[in-house]
N, C-alpha and C. Protein backbone atom coordinates (compact mmCIF):
# COMPACT_ATOMS: atom_id res chain seq x y z
N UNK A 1 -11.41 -0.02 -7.70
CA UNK A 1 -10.10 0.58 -7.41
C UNK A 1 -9.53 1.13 -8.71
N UNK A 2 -8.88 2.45 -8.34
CA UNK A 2 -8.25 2.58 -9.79
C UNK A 2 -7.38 2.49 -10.21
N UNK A 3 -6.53 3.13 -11.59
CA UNK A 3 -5.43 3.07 -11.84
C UNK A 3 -4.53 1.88 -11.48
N UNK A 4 -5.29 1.00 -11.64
CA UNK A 4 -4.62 -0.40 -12.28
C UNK A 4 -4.46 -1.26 -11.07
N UNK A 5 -4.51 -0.31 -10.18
CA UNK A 5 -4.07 -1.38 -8.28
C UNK A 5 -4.99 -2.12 -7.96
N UNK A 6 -4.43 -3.38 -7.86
CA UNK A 6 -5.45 -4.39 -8.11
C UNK A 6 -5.66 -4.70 -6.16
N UNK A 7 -6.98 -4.90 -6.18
CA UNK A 7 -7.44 -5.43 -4.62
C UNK A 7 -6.57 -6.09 -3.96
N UNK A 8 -5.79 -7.58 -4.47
CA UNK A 8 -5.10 -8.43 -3.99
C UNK A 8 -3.78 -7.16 -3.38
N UNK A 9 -3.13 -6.25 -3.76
CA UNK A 9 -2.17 -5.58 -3.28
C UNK A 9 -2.21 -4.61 -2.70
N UNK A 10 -3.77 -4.15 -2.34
CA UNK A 10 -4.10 -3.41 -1.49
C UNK A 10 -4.47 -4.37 0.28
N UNK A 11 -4.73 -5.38 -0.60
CA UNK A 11 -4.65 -6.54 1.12
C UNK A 11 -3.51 -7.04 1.06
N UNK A 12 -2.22 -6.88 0.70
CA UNK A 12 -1.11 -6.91 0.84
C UNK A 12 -0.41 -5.74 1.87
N UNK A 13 -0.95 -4.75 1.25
CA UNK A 13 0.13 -3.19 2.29
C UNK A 13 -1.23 -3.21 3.05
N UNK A 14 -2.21 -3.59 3.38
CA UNK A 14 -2.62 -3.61 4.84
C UNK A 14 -2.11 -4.76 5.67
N UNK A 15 -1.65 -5.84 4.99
CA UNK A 15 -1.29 -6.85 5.96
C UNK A 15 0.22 -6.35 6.39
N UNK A 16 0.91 -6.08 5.82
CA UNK A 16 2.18 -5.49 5.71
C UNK A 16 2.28 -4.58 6.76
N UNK A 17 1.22 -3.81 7.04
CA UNK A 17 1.17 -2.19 8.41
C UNK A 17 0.30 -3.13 9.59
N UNK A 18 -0.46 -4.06 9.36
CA UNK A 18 -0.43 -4.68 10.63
C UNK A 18 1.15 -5.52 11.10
N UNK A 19 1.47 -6.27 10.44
CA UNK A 19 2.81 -6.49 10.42
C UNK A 19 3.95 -5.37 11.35
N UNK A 20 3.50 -4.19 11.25
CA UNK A 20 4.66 -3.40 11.55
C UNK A 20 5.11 -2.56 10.74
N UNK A 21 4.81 -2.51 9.79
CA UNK A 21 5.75 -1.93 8.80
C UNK A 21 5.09 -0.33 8.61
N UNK A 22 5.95 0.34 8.03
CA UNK A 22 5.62 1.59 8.17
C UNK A 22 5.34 2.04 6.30
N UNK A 23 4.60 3.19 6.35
CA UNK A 23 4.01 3.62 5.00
C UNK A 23 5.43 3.81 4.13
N UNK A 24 6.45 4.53 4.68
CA UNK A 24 7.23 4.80 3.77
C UNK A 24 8.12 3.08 3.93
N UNK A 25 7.98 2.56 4.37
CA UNK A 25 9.25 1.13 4.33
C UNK A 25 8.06 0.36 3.03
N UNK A 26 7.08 0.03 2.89
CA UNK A 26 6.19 -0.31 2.37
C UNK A 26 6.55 0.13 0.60
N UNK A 27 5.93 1.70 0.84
CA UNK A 27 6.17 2.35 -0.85
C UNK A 27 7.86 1.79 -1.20
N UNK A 28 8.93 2.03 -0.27
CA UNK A 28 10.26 1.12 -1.11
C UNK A 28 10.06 0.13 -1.43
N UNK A 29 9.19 -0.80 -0.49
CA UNK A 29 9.36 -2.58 -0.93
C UNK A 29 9.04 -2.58 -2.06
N UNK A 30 7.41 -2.41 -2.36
CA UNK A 30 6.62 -2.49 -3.15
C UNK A 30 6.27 -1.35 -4.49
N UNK A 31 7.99 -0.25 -4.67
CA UNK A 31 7.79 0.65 -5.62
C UNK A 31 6.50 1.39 -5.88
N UNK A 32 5.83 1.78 -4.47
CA UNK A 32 4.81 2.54 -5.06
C UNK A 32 4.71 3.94 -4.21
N UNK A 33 4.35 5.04 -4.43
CA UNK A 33 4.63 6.11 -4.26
C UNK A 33 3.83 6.14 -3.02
N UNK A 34 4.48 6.98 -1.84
CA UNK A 34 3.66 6.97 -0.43
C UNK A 34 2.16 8.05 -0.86
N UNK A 35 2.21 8.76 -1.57
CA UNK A 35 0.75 9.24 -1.72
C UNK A 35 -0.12 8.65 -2.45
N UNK A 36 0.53 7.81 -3.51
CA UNK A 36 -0.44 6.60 -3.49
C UNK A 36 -1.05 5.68 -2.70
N UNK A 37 0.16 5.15 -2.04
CA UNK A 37 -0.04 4.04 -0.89
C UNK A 37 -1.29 4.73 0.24
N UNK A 38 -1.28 5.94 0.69
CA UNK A 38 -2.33 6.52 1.47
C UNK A 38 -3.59 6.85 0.76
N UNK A 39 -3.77 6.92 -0.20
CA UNK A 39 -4.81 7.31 -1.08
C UNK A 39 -5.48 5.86 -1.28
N UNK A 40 -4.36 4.78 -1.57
CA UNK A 40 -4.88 3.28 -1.49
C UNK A 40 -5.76 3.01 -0.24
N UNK A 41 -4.77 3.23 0.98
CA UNK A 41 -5.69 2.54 2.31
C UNK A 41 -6.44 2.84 2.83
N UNK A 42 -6.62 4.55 2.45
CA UNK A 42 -7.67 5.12 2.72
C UNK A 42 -9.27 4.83 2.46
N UNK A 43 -8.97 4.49 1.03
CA UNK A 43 -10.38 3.91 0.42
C UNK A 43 -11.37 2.69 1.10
């Protein structure tokens, strides 16, 4: 993974969108940019 996002917080915002939660409620919680966050879960 790159740019520093570590595995453990990528199985975080997937547990988080099974949860319910939506991409953009997610990038606020967790300060990370929604085209990151999709570029993350994508992988």
């Amino acid at each position: 993974i790159e740019q520093g996002i570590e595995l453990g917080q990528v199985l975080l915002y997937k547990t988080m969108l099974r949860n319910g939660m939506s991409v953009n409620e997610i990038s606020k919680v967790c300060s990370i940019s929604v085209e990151n966050l999709k570029r993350v879960l994508s992988n």
